[in-house]
C-alpha atoms as a PDB file:
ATOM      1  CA  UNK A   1       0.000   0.000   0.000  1.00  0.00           C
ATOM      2  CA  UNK A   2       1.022   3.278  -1.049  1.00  0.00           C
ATOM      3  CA  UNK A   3       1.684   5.933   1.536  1.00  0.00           C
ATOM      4  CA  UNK A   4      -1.937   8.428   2.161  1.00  0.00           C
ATOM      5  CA  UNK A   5      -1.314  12.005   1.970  1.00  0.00           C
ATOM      6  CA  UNK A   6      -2.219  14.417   4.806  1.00  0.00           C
ATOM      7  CA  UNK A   7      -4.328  17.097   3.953  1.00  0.00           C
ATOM      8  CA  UNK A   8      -2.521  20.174   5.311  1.00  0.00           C
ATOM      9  CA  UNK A   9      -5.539  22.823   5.573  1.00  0.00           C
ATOM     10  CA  UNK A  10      -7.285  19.831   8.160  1.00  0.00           C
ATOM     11  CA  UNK A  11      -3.954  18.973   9.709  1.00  0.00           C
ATOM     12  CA  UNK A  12      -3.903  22.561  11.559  1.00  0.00           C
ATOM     13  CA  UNK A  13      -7.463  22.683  12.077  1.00  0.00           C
ATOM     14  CA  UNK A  14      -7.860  19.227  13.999  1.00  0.00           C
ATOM     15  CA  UNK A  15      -5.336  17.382  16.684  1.00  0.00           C
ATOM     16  CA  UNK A  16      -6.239  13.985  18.298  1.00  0.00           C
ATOM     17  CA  UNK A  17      -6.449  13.243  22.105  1.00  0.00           C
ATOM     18  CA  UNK A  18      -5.148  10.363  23.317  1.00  0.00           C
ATOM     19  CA  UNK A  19      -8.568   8.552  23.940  1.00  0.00           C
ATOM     20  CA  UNK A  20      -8.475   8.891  20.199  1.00  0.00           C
ATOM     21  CA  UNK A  21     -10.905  11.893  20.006  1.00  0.00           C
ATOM     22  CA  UNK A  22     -10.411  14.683  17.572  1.00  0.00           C
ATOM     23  CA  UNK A  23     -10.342  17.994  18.880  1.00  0.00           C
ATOM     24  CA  UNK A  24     -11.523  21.009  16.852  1.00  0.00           C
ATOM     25  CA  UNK A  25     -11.791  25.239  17.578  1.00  0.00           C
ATOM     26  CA  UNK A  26     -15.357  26.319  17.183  1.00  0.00           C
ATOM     27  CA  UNK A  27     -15.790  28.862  14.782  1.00  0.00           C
ATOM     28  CA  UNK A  28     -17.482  32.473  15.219  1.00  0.00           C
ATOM     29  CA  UNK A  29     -14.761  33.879  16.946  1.00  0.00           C
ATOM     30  CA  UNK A  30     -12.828  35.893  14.586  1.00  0.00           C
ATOM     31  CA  UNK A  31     -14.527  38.895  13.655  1.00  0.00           C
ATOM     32  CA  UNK A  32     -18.124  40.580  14.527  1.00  0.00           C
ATOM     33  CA  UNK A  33     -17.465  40.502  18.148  1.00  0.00           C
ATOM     34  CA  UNK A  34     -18.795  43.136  19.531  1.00  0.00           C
ATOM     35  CA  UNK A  35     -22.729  42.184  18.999  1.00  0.00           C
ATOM     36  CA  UNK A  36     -21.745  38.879  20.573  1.00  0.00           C
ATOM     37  CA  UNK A  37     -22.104  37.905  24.883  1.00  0.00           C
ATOM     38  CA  UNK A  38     -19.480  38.126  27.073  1.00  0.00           C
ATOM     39  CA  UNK A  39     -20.561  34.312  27.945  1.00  0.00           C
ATOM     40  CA  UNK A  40     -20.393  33.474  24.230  1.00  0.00           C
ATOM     41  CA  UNK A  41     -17.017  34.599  23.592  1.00  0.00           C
ATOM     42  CA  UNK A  42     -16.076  33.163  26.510  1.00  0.00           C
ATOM     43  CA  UNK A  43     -17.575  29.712  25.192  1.00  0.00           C
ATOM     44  CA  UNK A  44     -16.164  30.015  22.318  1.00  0.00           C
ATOM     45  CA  UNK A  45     -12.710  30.021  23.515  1.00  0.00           C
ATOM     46  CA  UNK A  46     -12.549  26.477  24.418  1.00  0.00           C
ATOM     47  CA  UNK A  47     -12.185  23.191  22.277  1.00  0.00           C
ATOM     48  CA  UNK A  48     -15.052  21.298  20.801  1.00  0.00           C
ATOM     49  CA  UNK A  49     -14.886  17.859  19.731  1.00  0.00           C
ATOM     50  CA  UNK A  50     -15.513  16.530  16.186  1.00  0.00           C
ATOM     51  CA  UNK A  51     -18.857  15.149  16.088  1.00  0.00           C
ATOM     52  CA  UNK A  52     -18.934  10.471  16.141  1.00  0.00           C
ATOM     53  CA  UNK A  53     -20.900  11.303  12.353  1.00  0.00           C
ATOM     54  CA  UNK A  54     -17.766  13.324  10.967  1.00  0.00           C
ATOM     55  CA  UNK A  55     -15.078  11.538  12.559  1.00  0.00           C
ATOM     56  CA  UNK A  56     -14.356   9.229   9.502  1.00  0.00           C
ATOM     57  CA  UNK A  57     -14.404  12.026   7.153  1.00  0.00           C
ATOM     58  CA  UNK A  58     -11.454  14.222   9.350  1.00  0.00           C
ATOM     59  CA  UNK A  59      -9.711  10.703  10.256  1.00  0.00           C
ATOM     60  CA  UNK A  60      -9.147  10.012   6.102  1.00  0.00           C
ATOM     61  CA  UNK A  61      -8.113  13.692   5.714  1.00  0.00           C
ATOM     62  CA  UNK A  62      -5.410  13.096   8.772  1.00  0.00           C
ATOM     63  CA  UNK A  63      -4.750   9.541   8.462  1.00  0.00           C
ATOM     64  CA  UNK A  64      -1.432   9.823  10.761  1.00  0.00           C
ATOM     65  CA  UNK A  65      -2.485  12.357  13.442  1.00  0.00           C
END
């Protein structure tokens, strides 16, 4: 089997725990910030975790992370 290529733009969006989760930075938190909560930004700030459904699609874009 050949080797699978990484896909770069996913490889610094998503990093895997080591329970084998995938985390992920929730978007919304780059611009227009000022109509947003306190408590939202705040949320916002910490990791989310890729979704069981999409966690085949990110594991074949970063098949070595």
């Amino acid at each position: 089997m050949p080797k699978v290529k990484t896909n770069r733009s996913a490889a610094k969006r998503f990093r895997c725990t080591s329970s084998g989760q995938v985390k992920r930075s929730k978007a919304h938190r780059s611009h227009i910030l000022t109509k947003k909560t306190r408590q939202r930004k705040r949320k916002l700030r910490k990791a989310g975790l890729v979704h069981a459904h999409d966690l085949a699609r990110v594991r074949r874009l970063v098949p070595y992370a």
